[in-house]
PDB file of N, CA and C in Angstrom:
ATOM      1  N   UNK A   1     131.951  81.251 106.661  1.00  0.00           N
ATOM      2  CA  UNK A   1     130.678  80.741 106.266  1.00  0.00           C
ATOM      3  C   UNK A   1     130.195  81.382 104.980  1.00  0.00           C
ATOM      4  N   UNK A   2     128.927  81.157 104.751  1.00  0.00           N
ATOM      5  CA  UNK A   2     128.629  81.520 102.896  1.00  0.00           C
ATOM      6  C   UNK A   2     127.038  81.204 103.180  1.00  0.00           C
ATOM      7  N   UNK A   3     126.468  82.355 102.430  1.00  0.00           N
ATOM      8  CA  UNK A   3     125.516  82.811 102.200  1.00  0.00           C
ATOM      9  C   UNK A   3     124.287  82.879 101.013  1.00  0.00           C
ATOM     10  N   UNK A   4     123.664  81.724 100.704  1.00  0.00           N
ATOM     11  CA  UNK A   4     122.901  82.004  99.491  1.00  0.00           C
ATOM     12  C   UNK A   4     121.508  81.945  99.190  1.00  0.00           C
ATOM     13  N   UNK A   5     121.172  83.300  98.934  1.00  0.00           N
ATOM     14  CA  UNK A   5     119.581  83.496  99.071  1.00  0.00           C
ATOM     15  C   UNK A   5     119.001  83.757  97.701  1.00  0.00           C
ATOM     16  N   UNK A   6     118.041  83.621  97.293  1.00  0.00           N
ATOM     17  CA  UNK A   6     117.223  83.987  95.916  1.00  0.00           C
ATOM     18  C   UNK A   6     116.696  85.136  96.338  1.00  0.00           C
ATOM     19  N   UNK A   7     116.561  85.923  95.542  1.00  0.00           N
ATOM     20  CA  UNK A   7     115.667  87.560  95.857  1.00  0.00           C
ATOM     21  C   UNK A   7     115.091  87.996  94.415  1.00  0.00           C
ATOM     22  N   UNK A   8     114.198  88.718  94.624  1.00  0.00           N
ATOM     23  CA  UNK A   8     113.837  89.260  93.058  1.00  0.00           C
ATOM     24  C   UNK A   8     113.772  91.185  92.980  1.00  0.00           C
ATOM     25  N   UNK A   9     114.025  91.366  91.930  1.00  0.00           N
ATOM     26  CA  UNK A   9     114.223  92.639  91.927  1.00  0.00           C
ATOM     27  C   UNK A   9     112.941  93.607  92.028  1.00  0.00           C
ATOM     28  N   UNK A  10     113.007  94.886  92.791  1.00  0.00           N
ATOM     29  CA  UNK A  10     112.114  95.645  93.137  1.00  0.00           C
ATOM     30  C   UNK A  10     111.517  95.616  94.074  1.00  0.00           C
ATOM     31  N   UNK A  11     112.042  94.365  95.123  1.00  0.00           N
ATOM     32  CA  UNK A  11     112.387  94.287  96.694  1.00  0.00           C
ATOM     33  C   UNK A  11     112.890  94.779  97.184  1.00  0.00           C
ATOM     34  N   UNK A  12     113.873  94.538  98.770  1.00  0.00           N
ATOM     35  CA  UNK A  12     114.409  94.894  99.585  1.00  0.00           C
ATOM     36  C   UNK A  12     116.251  94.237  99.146  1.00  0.00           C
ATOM     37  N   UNK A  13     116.308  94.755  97.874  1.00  0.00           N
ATOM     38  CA  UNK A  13     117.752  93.702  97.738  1.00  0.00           C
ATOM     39  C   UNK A  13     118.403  94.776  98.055  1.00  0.00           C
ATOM     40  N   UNK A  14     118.214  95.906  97.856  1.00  0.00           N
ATOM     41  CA  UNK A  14     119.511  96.942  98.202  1.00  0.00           C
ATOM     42  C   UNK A  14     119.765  96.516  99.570  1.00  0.00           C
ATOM     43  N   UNK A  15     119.146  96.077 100.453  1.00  0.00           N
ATOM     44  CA  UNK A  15     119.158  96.897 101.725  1.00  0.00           C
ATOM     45  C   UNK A  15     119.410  95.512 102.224  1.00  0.00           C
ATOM     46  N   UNK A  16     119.328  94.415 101.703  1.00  0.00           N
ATOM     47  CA  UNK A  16     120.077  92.606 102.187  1.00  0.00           C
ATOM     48  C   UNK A  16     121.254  93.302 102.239  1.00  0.00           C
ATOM     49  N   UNK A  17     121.993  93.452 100.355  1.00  0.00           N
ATOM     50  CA  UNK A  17     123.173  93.448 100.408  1.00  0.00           C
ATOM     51  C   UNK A  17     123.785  94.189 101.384  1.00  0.00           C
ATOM     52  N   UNK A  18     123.518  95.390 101.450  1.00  0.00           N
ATOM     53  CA  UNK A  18     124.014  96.378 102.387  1.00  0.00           C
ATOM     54  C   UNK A  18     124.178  95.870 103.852  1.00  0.00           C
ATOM     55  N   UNK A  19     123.849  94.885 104.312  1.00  0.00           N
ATOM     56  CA  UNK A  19     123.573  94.418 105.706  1.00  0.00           C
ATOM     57  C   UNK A  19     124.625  93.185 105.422  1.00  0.00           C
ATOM     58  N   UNK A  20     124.601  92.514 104.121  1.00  0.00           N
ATOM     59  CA  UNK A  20     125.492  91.576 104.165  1.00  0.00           C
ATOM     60  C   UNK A  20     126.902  92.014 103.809  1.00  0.00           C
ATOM     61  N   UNK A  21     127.298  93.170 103.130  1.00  0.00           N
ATOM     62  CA  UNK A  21     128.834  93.440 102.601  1.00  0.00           C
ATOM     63  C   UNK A  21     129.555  93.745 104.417  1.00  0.00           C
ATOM     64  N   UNK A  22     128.342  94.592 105.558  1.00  0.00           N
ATOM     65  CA  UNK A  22     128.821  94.746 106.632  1.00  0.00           C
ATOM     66  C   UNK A  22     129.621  93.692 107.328  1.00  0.00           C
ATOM     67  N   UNK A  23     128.796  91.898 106.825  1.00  0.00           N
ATOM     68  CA  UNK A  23     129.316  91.071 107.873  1.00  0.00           C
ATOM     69  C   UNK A  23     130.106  89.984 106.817  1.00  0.00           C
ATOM     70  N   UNK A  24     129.797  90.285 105.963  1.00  0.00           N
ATOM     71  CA  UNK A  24     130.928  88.992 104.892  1.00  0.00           C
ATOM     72  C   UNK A  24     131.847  89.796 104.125  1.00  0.00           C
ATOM     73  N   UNK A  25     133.088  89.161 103.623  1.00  0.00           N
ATOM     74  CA  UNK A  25     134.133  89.547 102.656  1.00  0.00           C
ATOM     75  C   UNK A  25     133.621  89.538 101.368  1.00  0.00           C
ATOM     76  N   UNK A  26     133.130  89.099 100.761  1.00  0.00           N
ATOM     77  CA  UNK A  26     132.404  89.348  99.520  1.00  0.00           C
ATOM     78  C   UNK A  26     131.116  89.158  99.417  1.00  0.00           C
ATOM     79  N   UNK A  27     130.313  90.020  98.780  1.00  0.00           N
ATOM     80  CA  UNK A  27     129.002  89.892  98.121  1.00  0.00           C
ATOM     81  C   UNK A  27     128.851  90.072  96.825  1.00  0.00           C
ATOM     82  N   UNK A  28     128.235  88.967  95.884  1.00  0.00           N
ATOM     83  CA  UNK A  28     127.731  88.823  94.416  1.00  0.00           C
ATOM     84  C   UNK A  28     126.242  88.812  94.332  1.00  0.00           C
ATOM     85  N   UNK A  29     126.166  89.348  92.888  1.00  0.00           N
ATOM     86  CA  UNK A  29     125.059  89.023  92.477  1.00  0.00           C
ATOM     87  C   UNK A  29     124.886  87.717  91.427  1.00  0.00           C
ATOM     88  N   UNK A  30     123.881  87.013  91.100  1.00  0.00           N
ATOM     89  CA  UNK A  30     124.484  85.575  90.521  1.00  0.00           C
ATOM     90  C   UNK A  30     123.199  85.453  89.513  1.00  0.00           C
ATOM     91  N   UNK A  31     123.306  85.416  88.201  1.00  0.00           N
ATOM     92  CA  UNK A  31     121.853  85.374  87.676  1.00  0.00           C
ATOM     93  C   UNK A  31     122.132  83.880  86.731  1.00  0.00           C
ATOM     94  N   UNK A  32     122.063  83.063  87.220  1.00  0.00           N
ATOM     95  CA  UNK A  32     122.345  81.439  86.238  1.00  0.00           C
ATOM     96  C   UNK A  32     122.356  81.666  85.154  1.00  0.00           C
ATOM     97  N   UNK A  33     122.360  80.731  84.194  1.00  0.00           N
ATOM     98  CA  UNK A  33     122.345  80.968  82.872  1.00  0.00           C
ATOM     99  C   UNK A  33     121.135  80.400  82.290  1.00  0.00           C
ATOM    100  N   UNK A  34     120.683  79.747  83.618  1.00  0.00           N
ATOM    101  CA  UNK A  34     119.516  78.428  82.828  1.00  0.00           C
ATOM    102  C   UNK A  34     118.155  79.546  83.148  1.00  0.00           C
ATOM    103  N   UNK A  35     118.788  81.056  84.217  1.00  0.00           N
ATOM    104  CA  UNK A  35     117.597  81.893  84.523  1.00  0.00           C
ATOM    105  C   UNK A  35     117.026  82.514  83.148  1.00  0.00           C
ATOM    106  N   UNK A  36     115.756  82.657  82.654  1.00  0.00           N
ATOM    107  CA  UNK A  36     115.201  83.363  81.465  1.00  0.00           C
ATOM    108  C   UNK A  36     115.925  84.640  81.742  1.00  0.00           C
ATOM    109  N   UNK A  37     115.746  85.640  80.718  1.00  0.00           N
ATOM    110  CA  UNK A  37     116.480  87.203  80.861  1.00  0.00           C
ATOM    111  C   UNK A  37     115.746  87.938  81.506  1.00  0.00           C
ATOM    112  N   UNK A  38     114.330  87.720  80.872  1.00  0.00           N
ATOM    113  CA  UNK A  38     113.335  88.361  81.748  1.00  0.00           C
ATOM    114  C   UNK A  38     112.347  88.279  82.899  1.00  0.00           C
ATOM    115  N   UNK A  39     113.190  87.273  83.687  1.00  0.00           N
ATOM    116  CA  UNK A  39     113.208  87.144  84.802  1.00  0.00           C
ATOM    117  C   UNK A  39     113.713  87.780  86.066  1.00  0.00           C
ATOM    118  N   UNK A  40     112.653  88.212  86.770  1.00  0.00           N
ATOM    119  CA  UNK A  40     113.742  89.386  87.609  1.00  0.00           C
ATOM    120  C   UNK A  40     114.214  88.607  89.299  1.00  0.00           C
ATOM    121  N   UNK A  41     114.101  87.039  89.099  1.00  0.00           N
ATOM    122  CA  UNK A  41     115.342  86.393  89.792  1.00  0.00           C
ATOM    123  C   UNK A  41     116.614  86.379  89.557  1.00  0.00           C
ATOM    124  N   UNK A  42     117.804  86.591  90.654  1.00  0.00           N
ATOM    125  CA  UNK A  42     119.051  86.159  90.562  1.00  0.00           C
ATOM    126  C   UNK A  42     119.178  85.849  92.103  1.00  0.00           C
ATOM    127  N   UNK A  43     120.730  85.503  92.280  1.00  0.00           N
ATOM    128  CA  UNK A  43     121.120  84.772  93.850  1.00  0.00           C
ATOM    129  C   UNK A  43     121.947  85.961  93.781  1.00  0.00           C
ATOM    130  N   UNK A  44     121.336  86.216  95.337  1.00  0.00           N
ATOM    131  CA  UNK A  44     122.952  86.697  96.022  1.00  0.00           C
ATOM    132  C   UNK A  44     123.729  86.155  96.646  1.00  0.00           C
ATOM    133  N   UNK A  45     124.819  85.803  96.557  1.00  0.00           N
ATOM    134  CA  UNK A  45     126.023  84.754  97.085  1.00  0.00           C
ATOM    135  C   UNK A  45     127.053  85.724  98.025  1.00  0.00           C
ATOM    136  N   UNK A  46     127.144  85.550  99.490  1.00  0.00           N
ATOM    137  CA  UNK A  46     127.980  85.864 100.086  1.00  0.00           C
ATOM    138  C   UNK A  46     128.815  85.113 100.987  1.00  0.00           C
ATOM    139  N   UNK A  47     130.133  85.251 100.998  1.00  0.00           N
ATOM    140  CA  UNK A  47     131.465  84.793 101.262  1.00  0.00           C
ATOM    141  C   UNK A  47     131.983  84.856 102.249  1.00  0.00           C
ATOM    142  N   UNK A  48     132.927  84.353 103.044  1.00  0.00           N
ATOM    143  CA  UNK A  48     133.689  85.247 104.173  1.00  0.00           C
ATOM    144  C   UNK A  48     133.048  85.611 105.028  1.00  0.00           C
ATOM    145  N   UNK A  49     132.285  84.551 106.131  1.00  0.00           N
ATOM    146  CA  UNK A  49     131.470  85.786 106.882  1.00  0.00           C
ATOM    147  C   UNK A  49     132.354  85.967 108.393  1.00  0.00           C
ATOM    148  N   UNK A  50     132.208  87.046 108.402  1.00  0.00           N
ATOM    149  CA  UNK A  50     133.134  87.909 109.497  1.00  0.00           C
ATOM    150  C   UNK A  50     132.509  88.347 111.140  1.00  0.00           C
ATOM    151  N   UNK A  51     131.041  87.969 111.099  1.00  0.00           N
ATOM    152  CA  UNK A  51     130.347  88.394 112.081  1.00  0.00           C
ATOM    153  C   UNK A  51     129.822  89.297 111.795  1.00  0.00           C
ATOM    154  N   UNK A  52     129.104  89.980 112.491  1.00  0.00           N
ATOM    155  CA  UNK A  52     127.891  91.149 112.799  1.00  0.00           C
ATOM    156  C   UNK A  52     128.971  92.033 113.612  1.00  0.00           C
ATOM    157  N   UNK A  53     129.467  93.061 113.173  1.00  0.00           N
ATOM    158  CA  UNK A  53     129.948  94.527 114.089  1.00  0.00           C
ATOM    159  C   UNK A  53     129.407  94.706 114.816  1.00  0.00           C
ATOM    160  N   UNK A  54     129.399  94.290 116.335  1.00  0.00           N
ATOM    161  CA  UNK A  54     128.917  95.076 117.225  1.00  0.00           C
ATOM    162  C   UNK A  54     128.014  93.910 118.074  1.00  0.00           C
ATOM    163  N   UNK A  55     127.623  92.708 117.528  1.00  0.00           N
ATOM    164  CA  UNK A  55     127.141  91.992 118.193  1.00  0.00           C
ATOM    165  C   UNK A  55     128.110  90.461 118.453  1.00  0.00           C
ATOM    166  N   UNK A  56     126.858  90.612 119.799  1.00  0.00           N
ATOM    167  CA  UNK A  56     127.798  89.525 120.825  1.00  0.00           C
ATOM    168  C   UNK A  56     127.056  88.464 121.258  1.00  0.00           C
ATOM    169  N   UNK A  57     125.797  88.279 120.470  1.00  0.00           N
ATOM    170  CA  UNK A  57     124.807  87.352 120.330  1.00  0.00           C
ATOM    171  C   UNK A  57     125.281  85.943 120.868  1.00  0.00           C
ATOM    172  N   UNK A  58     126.321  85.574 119.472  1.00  0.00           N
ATOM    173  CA  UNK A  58     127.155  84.138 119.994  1.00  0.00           C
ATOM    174  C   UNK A  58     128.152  84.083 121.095  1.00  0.00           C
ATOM    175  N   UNK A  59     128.434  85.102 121.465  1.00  0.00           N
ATOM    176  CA  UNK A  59     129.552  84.784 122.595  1.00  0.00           C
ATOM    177  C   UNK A  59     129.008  85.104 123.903  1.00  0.00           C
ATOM    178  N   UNK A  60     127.772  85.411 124.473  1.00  0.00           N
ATOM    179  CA  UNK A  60     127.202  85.650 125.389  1.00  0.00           C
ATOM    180  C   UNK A  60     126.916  84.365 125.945  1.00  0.00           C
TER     181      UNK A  60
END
């Protein structure tokens, strides 16, 4: 599965990614081209998702 959220910087993005590299094969950061520079939107795009370690949510 694949993952794509908008976030802006000086949020909680450390702490998405960090929760998402746990359950997907890749995590990016994605800033368009059509985004202004000084804009502190970009996407984080994640890949591969592998499940949650430790949970059994769906298979219960």
């Amino acid at each position: 599965g694949t993952f794509v959220a908008k976030v802006l910087a000086g949020g909680a993005e450390n702490e998405l990614q960090g929760l998402l590299k746990r359950a997907f094969t890749k995590v990016a950061n994605v800033k368009p081209p059509a985004s202004r520079s000084d804009s502190s939107e970009k996407f984080v795009v994640a890949t591969g998702f592998r499940g949650v370690p430790g949970d059994r949510s769906l298979t219960d």
